[in-house]
Protein backbone atom coordinates (compact mmCIF):
# COMPACT_ATOMS: atom_id res chain seq x y z
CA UNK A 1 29.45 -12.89 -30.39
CA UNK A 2 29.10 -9.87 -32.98
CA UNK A 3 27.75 -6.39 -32.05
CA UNK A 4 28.87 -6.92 -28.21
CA UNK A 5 25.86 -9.59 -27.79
CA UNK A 6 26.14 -11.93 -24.64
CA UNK A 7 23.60 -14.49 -23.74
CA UNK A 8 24.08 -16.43 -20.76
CA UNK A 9 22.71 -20.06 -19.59
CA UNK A 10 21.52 -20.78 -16.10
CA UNK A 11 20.30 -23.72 -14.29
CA UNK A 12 19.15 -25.23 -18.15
CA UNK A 13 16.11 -22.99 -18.13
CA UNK A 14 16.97 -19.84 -17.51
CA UNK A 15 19.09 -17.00 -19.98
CA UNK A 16 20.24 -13.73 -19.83
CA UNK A 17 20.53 -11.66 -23.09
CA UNK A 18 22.70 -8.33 -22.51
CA UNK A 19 23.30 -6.20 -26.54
CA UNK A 20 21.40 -6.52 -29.33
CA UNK A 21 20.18 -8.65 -31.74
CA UNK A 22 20.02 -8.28 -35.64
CA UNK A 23 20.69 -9.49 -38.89
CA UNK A 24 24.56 -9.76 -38.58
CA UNK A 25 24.43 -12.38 -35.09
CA UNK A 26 21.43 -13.77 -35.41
CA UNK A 27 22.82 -17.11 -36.53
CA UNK A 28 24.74 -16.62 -33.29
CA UNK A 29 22.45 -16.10 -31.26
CA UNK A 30 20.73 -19.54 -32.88
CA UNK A 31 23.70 -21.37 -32.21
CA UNK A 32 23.64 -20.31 -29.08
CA UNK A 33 20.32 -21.95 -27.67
CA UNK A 34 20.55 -24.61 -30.15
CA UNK A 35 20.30 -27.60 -27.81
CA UNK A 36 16.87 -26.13 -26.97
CA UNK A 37 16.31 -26.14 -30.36
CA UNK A 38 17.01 -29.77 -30.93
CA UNK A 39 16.29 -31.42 -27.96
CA UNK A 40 12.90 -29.11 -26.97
CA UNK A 41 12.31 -27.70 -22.98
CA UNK A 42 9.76 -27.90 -20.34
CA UNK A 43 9.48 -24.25 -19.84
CA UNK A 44 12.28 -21.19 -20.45
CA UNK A 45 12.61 -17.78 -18.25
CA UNK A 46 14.46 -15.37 -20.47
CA UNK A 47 16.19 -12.21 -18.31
CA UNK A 48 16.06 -9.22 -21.11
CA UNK A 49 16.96 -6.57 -18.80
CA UNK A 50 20.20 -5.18 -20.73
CA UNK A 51 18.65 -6.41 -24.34
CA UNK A 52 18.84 -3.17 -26.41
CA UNK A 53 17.08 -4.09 -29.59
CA UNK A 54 15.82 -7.37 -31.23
CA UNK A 55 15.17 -6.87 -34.96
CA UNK A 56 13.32 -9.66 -37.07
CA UNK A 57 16.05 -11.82 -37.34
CA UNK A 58 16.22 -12.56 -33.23
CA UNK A 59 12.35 -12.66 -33.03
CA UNK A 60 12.82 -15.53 -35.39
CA UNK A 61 14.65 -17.26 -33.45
CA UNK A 62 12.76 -16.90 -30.04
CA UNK A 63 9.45 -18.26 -32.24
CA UNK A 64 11.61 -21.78 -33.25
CA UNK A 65 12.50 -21.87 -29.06
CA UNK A 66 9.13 -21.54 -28.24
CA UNK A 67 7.88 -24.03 -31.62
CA UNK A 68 10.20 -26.74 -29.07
CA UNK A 69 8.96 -25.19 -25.82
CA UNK A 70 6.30 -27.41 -23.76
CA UNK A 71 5.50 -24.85 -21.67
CA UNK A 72 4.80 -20.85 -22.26
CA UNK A 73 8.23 -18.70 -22.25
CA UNK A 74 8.24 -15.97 -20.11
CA UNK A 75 10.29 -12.75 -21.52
CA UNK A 76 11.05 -10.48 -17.90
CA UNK A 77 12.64 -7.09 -17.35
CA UNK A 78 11.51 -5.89 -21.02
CA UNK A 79 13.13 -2.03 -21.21
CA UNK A 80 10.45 0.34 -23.36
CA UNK A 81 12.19 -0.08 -26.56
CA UNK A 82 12.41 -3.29 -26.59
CA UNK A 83 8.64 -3.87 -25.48
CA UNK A 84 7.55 -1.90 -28.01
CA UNK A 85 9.04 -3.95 -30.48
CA UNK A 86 7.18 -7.25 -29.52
CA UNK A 87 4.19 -5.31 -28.92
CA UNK A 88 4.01 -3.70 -31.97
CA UNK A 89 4.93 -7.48 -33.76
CA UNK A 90 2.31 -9.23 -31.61
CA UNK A 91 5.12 -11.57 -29.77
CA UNK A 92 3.62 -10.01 -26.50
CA UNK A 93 0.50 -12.07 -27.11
CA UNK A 94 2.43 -15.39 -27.63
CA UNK A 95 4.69 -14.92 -24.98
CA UNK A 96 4.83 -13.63 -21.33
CA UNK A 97 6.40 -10.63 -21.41
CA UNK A 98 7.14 -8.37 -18.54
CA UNK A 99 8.02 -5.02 -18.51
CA UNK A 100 11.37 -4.05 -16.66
CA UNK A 101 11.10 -1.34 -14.25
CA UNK A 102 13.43 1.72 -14.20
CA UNK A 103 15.82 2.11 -10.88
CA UNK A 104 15.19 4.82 -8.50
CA UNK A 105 17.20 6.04 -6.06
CA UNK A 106 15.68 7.67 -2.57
CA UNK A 107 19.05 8.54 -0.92
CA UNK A 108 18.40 12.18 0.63
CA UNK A 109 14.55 12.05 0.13
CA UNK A 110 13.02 13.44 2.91
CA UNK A 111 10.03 11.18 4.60
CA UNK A 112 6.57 12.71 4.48
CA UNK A 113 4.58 9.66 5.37
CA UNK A 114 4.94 5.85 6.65
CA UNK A 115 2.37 3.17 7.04
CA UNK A 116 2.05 -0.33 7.24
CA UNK A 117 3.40 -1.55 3.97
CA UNK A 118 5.45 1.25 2.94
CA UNK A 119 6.67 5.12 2.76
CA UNK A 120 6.62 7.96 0.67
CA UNK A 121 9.13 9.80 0.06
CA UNK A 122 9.70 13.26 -1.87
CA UNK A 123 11.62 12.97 -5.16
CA UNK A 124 11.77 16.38 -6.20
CA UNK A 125 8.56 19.40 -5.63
CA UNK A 126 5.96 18.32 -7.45
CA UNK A 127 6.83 14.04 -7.45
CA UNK A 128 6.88 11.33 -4.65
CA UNK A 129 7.49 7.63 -4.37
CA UNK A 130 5.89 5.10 -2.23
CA UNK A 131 8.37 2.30 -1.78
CA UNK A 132 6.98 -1.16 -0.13
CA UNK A 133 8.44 -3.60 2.18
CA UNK A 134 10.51 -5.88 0.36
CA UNK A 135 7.90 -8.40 1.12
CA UNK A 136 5.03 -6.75 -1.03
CA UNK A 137 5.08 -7.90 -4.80
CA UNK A 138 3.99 -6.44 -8.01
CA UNK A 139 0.60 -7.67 -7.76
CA UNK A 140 0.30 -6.13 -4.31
CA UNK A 141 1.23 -2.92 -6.16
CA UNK A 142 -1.08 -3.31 -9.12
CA UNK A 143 -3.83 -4.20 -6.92
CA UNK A 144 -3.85 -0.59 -4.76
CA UNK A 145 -3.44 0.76 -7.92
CA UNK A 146 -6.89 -0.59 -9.41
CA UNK A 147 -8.56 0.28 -5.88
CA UNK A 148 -7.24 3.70 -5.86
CA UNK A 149 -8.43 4.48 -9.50
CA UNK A 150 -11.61 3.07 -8.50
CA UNK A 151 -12.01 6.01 -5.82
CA UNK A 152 -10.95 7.98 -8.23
CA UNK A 153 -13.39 7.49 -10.88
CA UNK A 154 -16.07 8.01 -7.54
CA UNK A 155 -15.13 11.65 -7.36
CA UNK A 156 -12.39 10.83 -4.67
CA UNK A 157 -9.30 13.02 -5.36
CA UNK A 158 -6.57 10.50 -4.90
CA UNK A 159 -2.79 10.69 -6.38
CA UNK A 160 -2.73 7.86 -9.29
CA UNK A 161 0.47 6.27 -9.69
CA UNK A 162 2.00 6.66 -13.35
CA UNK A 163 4.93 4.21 -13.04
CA UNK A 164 6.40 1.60 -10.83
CA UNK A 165 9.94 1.68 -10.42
CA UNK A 166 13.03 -0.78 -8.53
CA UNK A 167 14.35 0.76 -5.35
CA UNK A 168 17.16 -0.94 -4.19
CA UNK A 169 15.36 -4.43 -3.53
CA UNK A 170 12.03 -2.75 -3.08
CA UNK A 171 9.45 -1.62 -5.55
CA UNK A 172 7.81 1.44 -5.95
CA UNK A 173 4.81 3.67 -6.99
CA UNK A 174 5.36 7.11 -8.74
CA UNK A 175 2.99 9.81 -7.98
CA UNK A 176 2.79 13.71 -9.09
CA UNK A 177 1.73 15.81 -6.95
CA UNK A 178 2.11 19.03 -8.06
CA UNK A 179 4.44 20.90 -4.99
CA UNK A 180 1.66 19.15 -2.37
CA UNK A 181 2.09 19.80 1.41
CA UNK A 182 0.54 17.06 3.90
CA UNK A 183 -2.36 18.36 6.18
CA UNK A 184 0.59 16.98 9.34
CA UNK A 185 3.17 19.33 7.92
CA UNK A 186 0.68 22.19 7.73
CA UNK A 187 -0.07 21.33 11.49
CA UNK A 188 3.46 21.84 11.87
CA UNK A 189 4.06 24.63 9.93
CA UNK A 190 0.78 26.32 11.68
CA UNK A 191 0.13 25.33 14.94
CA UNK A 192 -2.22 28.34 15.25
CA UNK A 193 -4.28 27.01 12.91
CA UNK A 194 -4.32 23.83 13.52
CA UNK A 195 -8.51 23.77 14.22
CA UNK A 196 -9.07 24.92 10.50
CA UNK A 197 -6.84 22.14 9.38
CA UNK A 198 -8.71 20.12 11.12
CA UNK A 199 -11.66 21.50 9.93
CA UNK A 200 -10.65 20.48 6.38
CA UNK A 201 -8.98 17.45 6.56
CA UNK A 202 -12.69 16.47 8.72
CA UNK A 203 -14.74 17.62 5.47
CA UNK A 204 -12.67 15.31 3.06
CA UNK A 205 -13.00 12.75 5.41
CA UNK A 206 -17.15 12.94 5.19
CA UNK A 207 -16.46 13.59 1.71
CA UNK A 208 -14.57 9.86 1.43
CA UNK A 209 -17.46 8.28 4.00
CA UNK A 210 -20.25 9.43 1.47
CA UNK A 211 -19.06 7.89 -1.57
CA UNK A 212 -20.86 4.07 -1.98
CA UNK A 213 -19.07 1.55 -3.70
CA UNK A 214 -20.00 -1.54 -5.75
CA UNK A 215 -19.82 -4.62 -4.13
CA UNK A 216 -16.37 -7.11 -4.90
CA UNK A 217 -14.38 -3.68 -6.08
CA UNK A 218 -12.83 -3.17 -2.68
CA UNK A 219 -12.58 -5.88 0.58
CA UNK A 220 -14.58 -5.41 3.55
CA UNK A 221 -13.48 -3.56 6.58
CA UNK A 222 -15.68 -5.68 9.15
CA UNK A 223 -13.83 -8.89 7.22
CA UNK A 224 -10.41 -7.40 7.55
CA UNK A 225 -11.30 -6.66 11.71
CA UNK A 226 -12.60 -10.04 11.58
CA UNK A 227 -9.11 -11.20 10.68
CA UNK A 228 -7.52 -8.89 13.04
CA UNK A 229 -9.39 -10.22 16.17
CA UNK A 230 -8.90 -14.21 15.00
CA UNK A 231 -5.19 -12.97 15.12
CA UNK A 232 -4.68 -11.38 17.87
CA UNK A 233 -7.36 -14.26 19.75
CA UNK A 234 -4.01 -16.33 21.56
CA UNK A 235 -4.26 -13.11 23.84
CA UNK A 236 -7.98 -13.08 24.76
CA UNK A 237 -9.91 -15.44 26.61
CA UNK A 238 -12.34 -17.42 25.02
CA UNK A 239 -15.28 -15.15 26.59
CA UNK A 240 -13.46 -11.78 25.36
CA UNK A 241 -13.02 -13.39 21.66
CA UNK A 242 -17.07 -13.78 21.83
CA UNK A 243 -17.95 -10.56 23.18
CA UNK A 244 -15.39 -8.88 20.45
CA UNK A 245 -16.51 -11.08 17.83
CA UNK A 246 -20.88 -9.73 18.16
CA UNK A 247 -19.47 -6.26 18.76
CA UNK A 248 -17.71 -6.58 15.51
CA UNK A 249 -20.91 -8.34 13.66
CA UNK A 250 -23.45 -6.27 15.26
CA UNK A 251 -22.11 -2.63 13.11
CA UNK A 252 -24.32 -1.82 10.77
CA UNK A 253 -23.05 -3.03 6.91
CA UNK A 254 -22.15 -0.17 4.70
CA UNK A 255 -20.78 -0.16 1.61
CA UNK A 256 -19.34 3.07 2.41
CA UNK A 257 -15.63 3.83 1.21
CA UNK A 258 -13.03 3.46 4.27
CA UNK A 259 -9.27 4.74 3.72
CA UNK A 260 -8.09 2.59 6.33
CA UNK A 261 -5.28 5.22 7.66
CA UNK A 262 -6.59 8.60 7.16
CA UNK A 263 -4.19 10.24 9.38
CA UNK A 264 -2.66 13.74 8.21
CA UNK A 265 0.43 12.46 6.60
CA UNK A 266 -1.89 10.28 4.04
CA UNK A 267 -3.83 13.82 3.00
CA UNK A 268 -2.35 16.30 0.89
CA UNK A 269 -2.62 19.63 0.24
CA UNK A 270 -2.48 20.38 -3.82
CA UNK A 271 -3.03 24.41 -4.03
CA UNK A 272 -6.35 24.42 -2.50
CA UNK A 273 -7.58 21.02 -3.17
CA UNK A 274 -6.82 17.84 -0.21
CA UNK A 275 -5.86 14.75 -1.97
CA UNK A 276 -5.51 11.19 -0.73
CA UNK A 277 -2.29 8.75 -1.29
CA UNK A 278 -1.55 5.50 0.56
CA UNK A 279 -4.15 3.60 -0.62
CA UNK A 280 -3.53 0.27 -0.39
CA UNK A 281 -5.55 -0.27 3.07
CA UNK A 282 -8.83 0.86 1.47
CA UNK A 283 -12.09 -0.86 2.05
CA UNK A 284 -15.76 -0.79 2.34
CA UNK A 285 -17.74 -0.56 6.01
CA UNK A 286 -19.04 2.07 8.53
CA UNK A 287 -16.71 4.70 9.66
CA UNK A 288 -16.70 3.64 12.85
CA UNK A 289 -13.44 1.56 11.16
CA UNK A 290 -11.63 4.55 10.04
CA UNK A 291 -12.03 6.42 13.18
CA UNK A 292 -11.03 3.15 14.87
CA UNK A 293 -7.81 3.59 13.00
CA UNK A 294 -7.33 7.69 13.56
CA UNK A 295 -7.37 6.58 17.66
CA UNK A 296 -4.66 3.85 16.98
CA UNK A 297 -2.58 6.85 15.53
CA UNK A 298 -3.14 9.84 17.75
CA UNK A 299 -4.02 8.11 20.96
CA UNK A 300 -2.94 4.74 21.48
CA UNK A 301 1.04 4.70 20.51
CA UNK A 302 1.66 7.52 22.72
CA UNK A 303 0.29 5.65 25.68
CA UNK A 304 3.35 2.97 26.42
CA UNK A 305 5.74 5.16 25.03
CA UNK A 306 5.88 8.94 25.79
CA UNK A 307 7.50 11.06 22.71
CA UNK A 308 6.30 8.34 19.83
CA UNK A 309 3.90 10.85 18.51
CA UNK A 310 6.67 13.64 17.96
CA UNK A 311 8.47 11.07 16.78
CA UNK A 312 6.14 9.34 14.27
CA UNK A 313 4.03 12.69 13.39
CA UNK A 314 6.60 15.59 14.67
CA UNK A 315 3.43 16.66 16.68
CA UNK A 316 3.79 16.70 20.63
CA UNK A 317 0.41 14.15 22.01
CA UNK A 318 -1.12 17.54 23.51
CA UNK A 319 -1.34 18.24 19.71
CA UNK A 320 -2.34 14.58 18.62
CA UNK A 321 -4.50 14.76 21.34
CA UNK A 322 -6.79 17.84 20.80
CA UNK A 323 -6.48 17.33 17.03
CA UNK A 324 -8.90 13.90 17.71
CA UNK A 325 -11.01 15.52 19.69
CA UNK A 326 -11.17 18.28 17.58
CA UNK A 327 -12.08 15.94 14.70
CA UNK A 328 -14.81 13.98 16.79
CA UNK A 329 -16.59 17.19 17.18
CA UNK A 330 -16.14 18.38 13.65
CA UNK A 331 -17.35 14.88 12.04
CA UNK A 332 -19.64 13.93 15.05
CA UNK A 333 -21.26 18.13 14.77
CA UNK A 334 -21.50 18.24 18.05
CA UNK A 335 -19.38 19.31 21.47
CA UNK A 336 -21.44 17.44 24.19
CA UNK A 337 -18.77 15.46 26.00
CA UNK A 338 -20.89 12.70 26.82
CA UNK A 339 -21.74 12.37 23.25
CA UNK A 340 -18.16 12.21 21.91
CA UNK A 341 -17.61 10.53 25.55
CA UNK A 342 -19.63 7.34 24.81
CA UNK A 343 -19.13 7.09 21.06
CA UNK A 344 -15.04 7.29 21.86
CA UNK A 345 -15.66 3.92 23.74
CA UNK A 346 -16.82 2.14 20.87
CA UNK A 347 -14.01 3.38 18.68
CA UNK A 348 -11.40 2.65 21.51
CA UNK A 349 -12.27 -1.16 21.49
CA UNK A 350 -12.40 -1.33 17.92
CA UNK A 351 -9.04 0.57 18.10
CA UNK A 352 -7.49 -1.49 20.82
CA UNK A 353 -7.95 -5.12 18.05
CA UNK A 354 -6.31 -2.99 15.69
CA UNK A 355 -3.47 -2.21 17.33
CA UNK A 356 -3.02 -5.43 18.80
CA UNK A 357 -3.40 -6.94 15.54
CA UNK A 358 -0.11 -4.14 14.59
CA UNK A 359 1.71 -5.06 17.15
CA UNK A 360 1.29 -8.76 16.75
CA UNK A 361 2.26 -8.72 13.26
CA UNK A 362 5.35 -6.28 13.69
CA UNK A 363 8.87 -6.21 15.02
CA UNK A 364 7.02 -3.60 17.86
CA UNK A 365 6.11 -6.85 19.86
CA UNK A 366 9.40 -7.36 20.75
CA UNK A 367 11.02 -6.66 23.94
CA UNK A 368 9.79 -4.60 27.26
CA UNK A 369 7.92 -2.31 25.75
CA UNK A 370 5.91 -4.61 22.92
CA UNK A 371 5.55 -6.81 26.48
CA UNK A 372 3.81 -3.84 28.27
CA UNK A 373 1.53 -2.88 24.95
CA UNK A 374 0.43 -6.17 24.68
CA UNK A 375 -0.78 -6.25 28.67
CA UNK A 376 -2.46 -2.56 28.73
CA UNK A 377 -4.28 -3.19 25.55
CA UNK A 378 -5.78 -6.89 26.87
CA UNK A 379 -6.60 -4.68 30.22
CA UNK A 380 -7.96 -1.97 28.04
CA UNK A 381 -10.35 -4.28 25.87
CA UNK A 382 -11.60 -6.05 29.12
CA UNK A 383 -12.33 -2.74 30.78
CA UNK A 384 -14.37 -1.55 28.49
CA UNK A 385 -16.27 -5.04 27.25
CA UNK A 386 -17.82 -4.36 30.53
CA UNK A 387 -19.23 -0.95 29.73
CA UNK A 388 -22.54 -0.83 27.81
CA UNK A 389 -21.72 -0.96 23.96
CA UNK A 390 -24.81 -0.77 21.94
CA UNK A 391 -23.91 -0.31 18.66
CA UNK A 392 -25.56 3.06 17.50
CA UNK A 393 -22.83 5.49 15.90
């Protein structure tokens, strides 16, 4: 075909289109998908990934295909340029069309946080990327996106993603940051003053629990503990799976803002301002949820496995350790150790569903160790169903 165009037919329904398109192989291009032309088709994915330009001509063209289409054609891996084009035409109303994303590549990043469904890497000073697990889609993307502008728009400062890009197999969300340090690196960097940082990172965290929410924006954290516990319920006995399941109905609704997993390496440092990222476990509850999920970080990992914390946070647990007490005296404003003693409990059982539920759901169930997590955790939950815990944090 003229001007280096090459359009390729799979499986009847689907085509790749690498070049570009114009006046002088247009007609080739026609010739090209003519039998779709005559003989019409039930629907038509068209791959325009290394399509360079379309001019009038081509657009011509793709409206006769879709004229004999029974089904809406979806146009994928649009670059800029070309999106513009159909955009600016109004073919992106009459088609699907999908923007491509650009590649990234992460090789000599350094890490500066992981979670559940992905981790962030540092591009360059002032930029980082969150890729996912090759199992989270665009919509899973989109999705934290809208929940994270909606904390945003509450006064929450909170990195917004300006672009997703293709990482390997893996997507990912683009953030500037503006030469940020995490609050865990700055615990690092300082250990002397670690109980400032605490201070801090405590402040933004009553600063996030303040904020109310509308109801439907974000999910419920008592529904997603819900789901935890009927998860992790092959392990309990029928009476524990009771007792868990009023504990977890009898806290107090709130339609208070929960990050989900507030530990240091999801809080920034920007100049003088703390900012959030990792957003994609928030929700709405009491904060007896996010402190549920600070104790799975800086308490209950270390337990099974000595030298996870310096391995996870680069923090030795005598660290991890006094920098959750530290911030249960900071957000509870007060240093009686029965006090912090008895509210601990609550969070601990809360805690121990959680990080049953993780382990459950993760590769950490396997072998010895996932063995002897699974067992302490069931022995932990029993021990303290039997303590007194009246819901009153």
């Amino acid at each position: 075909m003229g001007n280096n165009l090459k359009v390729r037919i799979f499986d009847g329904n689907h085509i790749e289109i690498e070049g570009r398109i114009d006046s002088s192989n247009a007609h080739e291009f026609e010739d090209h998908l003519k039998t779709f032309i005559d003989k019409g088709i039930d629907s038509l994915s068209i791959d325009a990934e290394k399509l360079t330009y379309i001019s009038s001509a081509g657009l011509r063209v793709l409206m006769k295909i879709k004229k004999c289409a029974r089904n809406p054609i979806t146009i994928e891996n649009v670059s800029n340029d070309v999106y513009q084009i159909l955009e600016m035409t109004g073919f992106s109303q009459i088609f699907i069309v999908k923007k491509g994303f650009r590649r990234l590549s992460i090789e000599g990043c350094p890490v500066i946080g992981q979670g559940f469904y992905g981790t962030v890497y540092r591009l360059d000073p002032d930029t980082i990327v969150k890729v996912y697990r090759s199992t989270q889609d665009i919509a899973f993307i989109e999705n934290e996106q809208r929940m994270a502008k909606a904390a945003f728009l509450k006064g929450i400062p909170t990195a917004i993603s300006y672009d997703i890009v293709k990482v390997g197999d893996c997507y990912g969300s683009v953030f500037e940051l503006l030469k940020a340090v995490s609050f865990n690196d700055l615990v690092i960097q300082h250990p002397e003053s670690v109980d400032e940082t605490v201070k801090q990172w405590c402040d933004l965290l009553k600063t996030v629990h303040s904020t109310e929410m509308e109801p439907g924006v974000l999910p419920s954290a008592k529904n997603i503990y819900m789901h935890y516990l009927d998860v992790v319920r092959v392990y309990l006995t029928d009476d524990q799976y009771q007792q868990l399941r009023c504990f977890i109905e009898k806290i107090p609704h709130r339609m208070t803002l929960v990050h989900g997993d507030f530990q240091m390496k999801n809080v920034m440092l920007s100049g003088n301002e703390p900012m959030l990222i990792d957003m994609d476990t928030l929700s709405t509850g009491h904060p007896i949820f996010e402190l549920a999920g600070l104790y799975t970080t800086y308490k209950l990992f270390e337990e099974d496995e000595p030298g996870n914390t310096m391995a996870f946070l680069g923090i030795p647990a005598t660290t991890a350790d006094h920098i959750f007490n530290m911030l249960m005296e900071n957000y509870l404003e007060t240093d009686d150790a029965t006090v912090i003693f008895y509210e601990t409990q609550k969070i601990r059982l809360l805690a121990s569903v959680r990080f049953l539920f993780i382990i459950t759901e993760s590769e950490l169930k396997n072998g010895e160790l996932g063995e002897r997590r699974i067992r302490h955790t069931i022995e932990h939950i029993n021990e303290l169903l039997k303590r007194d815990n009246s819901y009153n944090l």
